[in-house]
N, C-alpha and C. Protein backbone atom coordinates (compact mmCIF):
# COMPACT_ATOMS: atom_id res chain seq x y z
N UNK A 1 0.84 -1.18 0.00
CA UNK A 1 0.00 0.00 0.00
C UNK A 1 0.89 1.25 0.00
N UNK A 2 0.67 2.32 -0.92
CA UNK A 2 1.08 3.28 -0.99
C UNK A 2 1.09 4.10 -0.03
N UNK A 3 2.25 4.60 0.78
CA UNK A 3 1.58 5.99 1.67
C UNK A 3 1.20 7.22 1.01
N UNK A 4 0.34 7.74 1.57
CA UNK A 4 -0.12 8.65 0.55
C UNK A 4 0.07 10.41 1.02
N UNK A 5 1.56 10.39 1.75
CA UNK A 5 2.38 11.74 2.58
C UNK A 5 3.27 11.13 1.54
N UNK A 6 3.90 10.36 1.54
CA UNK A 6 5.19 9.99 0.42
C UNK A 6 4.84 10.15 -1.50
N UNK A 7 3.62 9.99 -1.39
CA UNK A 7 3.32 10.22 -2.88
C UNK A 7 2.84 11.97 -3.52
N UNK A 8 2.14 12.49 -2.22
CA UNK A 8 2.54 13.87 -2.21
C UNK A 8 3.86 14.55 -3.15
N UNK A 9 4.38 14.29 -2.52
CA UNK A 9 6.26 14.86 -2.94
C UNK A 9 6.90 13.50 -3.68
N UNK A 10 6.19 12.92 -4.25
CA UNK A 10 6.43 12.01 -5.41
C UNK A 10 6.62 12.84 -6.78
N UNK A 11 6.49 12.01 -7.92
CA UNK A 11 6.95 12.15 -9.30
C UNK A 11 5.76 13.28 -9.79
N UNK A 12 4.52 13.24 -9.01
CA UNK A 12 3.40 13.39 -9.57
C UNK A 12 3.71 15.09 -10.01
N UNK A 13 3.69 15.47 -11.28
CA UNK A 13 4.25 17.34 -11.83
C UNK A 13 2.96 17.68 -10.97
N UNK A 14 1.71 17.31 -11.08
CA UNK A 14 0.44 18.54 -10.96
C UNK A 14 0.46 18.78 -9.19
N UNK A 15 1.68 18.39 -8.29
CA UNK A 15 1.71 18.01 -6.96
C UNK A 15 2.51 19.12 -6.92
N UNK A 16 3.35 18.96 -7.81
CA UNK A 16 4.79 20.01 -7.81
C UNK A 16 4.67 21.50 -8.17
N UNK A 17 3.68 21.60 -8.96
CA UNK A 17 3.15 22.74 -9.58
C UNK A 17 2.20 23.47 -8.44
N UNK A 18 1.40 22.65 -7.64
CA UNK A 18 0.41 23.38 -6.79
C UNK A 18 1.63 24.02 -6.01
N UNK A 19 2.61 23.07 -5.58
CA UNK A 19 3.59 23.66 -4.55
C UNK A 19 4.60 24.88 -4.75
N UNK A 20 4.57 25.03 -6.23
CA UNK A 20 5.61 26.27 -6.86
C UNK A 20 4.90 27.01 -6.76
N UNK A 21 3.41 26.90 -7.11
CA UNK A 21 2.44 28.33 -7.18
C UNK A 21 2.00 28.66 -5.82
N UNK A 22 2.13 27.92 -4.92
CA UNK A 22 1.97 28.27 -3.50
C UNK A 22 3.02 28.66 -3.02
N UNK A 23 4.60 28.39 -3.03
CA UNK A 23 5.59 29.15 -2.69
C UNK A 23 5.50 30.78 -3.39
N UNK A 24 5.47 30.78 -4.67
CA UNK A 24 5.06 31.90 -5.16
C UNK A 24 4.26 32.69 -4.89
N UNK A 25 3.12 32.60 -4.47
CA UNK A 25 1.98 33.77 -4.20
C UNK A 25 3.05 33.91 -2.41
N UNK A 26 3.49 32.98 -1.70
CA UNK A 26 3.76 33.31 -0.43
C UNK A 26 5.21 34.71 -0.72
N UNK A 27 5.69 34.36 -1.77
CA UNK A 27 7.00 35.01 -1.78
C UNK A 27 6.20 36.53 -2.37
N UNK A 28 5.80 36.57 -3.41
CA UNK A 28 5.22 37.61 -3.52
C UNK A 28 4.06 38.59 -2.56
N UNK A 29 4.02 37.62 -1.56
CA UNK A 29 3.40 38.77 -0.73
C UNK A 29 4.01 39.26 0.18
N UNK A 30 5.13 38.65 0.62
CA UNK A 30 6.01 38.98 1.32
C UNK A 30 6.57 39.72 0.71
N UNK A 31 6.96 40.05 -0.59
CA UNK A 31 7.76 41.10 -1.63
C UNK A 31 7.00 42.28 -1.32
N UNK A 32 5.59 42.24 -1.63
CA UNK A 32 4.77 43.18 -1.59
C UNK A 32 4.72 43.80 0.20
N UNK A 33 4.87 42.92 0.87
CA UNK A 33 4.85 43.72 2.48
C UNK A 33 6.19 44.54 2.34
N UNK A 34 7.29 43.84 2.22
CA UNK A 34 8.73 44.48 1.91
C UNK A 34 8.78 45.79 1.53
N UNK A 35 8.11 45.78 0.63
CA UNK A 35 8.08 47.08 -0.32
C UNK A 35 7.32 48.11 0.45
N UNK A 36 6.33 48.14 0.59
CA UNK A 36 5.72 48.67 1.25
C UNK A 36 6.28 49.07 3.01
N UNK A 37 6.88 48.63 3.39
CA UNK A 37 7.90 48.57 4.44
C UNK A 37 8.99 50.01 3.81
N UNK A 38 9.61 49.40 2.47
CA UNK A 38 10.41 50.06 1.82
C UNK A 38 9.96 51.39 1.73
N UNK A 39 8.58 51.77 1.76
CA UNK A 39 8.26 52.77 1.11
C UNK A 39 8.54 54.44 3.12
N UNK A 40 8.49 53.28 3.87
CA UNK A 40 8.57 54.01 5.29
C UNK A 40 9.94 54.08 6.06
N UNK A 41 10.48 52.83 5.30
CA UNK A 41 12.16 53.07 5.89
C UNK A 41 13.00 53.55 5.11
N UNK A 42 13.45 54.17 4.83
CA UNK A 42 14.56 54.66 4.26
C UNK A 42 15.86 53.74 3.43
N UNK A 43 16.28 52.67 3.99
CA UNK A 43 17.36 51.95 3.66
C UNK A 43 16.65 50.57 3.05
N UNK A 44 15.05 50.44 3.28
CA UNK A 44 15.01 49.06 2.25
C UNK A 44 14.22 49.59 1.30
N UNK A 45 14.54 48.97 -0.14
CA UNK A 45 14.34 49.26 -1.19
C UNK A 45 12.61 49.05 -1.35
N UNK A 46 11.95 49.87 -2.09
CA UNK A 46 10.86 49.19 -2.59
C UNK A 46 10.56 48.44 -3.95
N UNK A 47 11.12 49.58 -5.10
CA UNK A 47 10.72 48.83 -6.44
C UNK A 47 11.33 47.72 -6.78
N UNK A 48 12.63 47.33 -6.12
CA UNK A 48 12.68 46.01 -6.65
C UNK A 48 11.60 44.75 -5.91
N UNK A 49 11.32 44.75 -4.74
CA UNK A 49 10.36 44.02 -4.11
C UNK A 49 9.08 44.57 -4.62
N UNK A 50 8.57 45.05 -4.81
CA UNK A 50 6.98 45.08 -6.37
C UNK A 50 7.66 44.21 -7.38
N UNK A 51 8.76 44.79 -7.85
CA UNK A 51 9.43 44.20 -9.29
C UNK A 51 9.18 42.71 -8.81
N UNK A 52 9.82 41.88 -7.64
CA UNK A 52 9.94 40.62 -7.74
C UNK A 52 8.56 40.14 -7.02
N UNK A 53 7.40 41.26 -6.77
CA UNK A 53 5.93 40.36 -6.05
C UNK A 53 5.08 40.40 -7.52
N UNK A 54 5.68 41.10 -8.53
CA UNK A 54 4.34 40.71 -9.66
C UNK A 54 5.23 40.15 -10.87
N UNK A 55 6.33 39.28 -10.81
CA UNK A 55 6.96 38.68 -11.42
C UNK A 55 6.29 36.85 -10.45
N UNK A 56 6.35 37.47 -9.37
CA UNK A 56 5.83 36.18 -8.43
C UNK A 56 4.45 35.42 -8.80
N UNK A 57 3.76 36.91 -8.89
CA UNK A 57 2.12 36.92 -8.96
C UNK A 57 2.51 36.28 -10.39
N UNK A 58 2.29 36.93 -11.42
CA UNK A 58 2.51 36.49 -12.77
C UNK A 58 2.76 34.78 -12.73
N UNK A 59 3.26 34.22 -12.15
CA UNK A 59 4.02 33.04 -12.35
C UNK A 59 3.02 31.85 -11.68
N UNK A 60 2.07 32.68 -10.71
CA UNK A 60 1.43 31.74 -9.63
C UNK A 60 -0.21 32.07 -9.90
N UNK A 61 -0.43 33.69 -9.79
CA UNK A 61 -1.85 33.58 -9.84
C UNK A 61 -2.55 34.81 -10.71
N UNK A 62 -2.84 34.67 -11.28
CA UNK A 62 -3.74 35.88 -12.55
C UNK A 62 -4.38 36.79 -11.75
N UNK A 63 -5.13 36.18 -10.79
CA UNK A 63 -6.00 37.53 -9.53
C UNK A 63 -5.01 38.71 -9.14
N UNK A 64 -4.65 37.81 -8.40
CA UNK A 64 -2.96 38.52 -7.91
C UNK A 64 -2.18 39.77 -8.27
N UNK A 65 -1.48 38.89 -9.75
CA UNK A 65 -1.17 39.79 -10.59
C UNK A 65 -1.79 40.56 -10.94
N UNK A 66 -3.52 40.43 -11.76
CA UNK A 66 -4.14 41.76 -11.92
C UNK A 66 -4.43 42.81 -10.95
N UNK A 67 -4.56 42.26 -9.61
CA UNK A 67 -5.02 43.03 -8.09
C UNK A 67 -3.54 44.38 -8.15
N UNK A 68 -2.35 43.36 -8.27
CA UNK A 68 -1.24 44.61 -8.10
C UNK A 68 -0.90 45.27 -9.09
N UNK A 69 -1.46 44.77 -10.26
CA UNK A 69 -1.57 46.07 -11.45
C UNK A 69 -2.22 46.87 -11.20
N UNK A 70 -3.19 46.56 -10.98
CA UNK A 70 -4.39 48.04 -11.19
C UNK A 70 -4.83 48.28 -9.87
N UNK A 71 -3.66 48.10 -9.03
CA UNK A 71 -3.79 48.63 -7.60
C UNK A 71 -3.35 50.17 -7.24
N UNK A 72 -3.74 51.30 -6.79
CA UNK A 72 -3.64 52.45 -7.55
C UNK A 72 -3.14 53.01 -7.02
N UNK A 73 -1.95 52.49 -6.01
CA UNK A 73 -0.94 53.04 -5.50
C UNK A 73 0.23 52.28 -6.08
N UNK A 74 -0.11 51.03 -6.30
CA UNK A 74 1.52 50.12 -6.76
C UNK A 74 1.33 50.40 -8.44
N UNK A 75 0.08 49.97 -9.03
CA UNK A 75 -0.08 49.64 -10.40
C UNK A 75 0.54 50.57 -11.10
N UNK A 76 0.25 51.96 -11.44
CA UNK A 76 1.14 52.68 -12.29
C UNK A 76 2.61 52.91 -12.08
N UNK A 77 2.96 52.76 -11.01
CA UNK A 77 4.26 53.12 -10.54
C UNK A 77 5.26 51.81 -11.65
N UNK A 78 4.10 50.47 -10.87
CA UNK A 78 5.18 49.25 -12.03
C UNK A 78 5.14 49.02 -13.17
N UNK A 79 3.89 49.24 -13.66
CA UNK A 79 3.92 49.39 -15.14
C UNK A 79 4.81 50.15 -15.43
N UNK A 80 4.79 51.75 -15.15
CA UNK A 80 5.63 52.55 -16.11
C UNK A 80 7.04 52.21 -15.67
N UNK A 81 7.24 51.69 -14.65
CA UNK A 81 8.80 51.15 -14.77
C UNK A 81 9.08 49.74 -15.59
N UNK A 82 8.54 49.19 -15.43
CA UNK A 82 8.43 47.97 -15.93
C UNK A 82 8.25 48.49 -17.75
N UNK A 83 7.82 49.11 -17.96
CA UNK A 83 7.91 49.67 -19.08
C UNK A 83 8.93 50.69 -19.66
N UNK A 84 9.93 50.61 -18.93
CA UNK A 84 10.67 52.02 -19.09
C UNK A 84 10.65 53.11 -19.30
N UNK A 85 9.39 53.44 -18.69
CA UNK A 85 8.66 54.65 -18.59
C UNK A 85 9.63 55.83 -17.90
N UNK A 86 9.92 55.15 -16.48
CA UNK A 86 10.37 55.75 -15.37
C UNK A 86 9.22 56.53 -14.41
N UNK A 87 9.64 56.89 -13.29
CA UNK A 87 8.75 57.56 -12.26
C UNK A 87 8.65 58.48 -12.26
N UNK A 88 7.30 59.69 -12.25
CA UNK A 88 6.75 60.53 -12.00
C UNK A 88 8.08 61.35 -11.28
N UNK A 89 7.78 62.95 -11.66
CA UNK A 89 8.97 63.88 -10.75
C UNK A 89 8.33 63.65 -9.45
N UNK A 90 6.90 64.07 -9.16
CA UNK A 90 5.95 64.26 -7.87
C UNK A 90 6.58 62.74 -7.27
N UNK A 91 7.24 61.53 -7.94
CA UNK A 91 7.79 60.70 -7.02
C UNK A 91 9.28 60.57 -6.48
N UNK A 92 9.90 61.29 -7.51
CA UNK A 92 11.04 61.46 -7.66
C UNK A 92 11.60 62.38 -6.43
N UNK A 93 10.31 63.78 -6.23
CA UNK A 93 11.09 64.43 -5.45
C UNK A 93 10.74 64.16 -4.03
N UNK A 94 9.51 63.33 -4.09
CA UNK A 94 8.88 62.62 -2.93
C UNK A 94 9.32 61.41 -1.85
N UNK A 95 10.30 60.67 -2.89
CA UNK A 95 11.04 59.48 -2.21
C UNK A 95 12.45 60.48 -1.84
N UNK A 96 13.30 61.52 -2.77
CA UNK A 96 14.78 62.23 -2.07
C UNK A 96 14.17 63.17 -1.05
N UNK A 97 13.00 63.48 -0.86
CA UNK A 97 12.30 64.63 0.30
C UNK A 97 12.60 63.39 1.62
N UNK A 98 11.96 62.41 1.55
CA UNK A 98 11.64 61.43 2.52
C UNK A 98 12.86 60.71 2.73
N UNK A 99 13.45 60.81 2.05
CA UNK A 99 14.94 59.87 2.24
C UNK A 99 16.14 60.81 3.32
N UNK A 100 15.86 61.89 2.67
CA UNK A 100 16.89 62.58 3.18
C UNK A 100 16.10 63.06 4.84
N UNK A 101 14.96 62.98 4.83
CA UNK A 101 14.32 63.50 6.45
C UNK A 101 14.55 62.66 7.00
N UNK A 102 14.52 61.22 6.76
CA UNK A 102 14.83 60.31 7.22
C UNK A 102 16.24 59.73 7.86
N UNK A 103 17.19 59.51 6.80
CA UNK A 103 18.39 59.49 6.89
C UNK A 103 19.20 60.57 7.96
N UNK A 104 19.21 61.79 7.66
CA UNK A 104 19.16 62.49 8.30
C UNK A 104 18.80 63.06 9.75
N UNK A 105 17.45 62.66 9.92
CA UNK A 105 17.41 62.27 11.44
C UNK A 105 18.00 61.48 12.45
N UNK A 106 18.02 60.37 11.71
CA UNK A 106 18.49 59.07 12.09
C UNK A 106 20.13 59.63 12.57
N UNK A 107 20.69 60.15 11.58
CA UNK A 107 21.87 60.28 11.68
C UNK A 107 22.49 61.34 12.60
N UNK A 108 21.68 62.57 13.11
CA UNK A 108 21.83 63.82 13.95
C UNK A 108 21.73 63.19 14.82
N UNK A 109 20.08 62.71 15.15
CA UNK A 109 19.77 62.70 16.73
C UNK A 109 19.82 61.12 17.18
N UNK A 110 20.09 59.86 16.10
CA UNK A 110 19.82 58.58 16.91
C UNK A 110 21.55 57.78 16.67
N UNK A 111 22.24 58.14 16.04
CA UNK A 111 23.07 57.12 15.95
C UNK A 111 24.54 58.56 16.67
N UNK A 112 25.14 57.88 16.97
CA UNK A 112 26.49 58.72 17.77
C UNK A 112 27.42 58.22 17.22
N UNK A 113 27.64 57.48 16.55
CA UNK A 113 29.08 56.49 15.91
C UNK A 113 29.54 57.49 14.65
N UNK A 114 30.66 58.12 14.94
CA UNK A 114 30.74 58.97 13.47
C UNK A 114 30.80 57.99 12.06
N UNK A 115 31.41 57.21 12.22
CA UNK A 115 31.82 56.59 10.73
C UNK A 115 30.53 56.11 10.32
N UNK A 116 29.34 55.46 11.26
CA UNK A 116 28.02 55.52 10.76
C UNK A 116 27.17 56.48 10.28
N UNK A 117 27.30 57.66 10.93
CA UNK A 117 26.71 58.74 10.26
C UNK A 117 27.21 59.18 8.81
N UNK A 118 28.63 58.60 8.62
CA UNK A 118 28.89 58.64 7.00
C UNK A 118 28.63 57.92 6.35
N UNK A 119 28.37 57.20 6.57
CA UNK A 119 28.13 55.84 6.02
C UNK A 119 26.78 55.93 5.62
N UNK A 120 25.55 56.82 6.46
CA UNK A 120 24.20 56.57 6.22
C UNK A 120 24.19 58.08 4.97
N UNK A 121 24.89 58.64 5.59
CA UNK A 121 25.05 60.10 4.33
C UNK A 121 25.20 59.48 3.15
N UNK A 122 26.47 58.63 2.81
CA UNK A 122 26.85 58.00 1.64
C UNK A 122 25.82 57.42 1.05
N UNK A 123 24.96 56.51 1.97
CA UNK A 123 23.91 55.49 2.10
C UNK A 123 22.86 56.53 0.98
N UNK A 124 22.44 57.74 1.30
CA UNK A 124 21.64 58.70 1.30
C UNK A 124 21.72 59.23 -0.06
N UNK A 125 23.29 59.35 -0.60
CA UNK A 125 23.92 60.16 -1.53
C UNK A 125 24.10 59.34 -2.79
N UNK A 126 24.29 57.77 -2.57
CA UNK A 126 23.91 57.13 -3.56
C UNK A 126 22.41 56.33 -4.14
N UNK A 127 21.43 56.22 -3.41
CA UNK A 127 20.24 56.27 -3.54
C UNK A 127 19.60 57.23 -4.06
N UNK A 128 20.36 58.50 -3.80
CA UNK A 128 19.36 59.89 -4.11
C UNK A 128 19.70 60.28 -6.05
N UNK A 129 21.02 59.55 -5.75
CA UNK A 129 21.99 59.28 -7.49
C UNK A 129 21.28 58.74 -8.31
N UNK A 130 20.96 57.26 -7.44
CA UNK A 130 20.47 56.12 -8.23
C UNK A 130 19.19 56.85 -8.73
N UNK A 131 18.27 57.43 -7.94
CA UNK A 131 17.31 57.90 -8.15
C UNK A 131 16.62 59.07 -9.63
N UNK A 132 17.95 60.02 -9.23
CA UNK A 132 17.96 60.98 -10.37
C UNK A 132 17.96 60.64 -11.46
N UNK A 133 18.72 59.17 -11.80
CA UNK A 133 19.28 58.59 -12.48
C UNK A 133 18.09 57.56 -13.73
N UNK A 134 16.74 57.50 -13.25
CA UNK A 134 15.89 57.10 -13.84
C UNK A 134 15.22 57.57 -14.07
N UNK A 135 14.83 57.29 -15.56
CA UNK A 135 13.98 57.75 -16.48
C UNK A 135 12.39 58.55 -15.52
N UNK A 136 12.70 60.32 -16.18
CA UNK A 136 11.34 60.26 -15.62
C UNK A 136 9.92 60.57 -17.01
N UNK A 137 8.81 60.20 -15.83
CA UNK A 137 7.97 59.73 -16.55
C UNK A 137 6.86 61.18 -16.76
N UNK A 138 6.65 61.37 -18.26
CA UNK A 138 6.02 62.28 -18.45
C UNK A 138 4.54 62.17 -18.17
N UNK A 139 3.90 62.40 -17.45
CA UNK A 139 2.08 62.07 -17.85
C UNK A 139 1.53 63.14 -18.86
N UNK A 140 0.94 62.43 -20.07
CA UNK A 140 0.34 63.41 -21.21
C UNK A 140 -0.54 63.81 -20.81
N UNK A 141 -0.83 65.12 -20.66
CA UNK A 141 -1.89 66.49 -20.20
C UNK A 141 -2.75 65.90 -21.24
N UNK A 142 -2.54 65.89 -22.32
CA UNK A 142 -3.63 65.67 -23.37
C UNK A 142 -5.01 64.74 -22.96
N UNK A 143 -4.21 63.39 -22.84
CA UNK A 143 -4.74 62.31 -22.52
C UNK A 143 -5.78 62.40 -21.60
N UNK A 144 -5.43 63.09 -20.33
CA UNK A 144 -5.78 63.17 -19.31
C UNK A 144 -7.15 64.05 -19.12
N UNK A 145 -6.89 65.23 -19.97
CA UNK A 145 -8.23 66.19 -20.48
C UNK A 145 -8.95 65.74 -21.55
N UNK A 146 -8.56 64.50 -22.50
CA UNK A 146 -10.07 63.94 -22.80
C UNK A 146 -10.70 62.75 -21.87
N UNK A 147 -9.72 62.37 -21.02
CA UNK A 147 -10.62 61.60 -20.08
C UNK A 147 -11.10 61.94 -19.69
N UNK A 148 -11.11 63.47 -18.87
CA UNK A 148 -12.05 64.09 -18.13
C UNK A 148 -13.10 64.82 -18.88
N UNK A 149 -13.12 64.70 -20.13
CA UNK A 149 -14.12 65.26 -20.70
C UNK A 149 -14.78 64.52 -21.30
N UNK A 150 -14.69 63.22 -21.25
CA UNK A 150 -15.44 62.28 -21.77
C UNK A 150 -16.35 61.64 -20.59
N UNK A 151 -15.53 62.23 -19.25
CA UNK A 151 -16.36 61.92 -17.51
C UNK A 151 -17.79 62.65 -17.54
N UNK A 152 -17.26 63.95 -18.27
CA UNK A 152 -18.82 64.95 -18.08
C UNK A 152 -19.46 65.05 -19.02
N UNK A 153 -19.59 63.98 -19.97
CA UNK A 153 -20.49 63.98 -20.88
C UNK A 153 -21.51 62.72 -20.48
């Protein structure tokens, strides 16, 4: 008689597949908490954790993936990167506003170690680089005023 805990994690693919798409949606939501984490701390990244929760989603579940597309705080942000769009200035100057209040605090009033306080400056100075450094994303005025004029008709 077969045990049937040992045939689980047997040969069987459609056993193996439930289990990839269930590691997957788990990893991608954890990407997606990350990020979102990312978006309040200063030193962890966000867009690559979106980048790797709807590469996750994509791979595991269609809901998923569509939920964090057209989720209307994450969705445009990854598309237009994901598209090489790049990010909005209003984000651009919104993440080096918040980075640097951040960093900066941290570094005056909580840490006393000098070589750390350079270190989080540096920390600060190449993020704010990296930042400048991508494509930004134009939104067409055009576009935007026949949507709204197609709202009030």
């Amino acid at each position: 008689m077969k045990n049937k805990y040992l045939s689980f994690f047997g040969n069987n693919g459609k056993n193996r597949k439930s289990i990839y798409k269930v590691v997957m949606v788990i990893c991608g939501t954890l990407s997606v908490i990350l990020g979102i984490l990312g978006m309040l701390l200063p030193l962890l990244p966000t867009t690559p954790f979106l980048l790797l929760a709807a590469y996750c989603y994509a791979k595991s579940s269609k809901y998923l993936h569509n939920a964090l597309l057209n989720n209307r705080w994450f969705g445009p942000y990854i598309k237009n990167y994901c598209d090489g769009k790049g990010i909005t200035i209003k984000h651009k100057i919104y993440t080096i506003v918040f980075l640097w209040l951040s960093i900066g605090y941290t570094a005056i009033f909580v840490v006393s170690l000098i070589w750390l306080k350079l270190l989080l400056f540096a920390i600060a100075v190449g993020v704010t680089a990296h930042i400048i450094s991508i494509d930004t994303y134009k939104i067409d005025k055009e576009k935007i005023d026949d949507k709204l004029h197609l709202n009030e008709t």
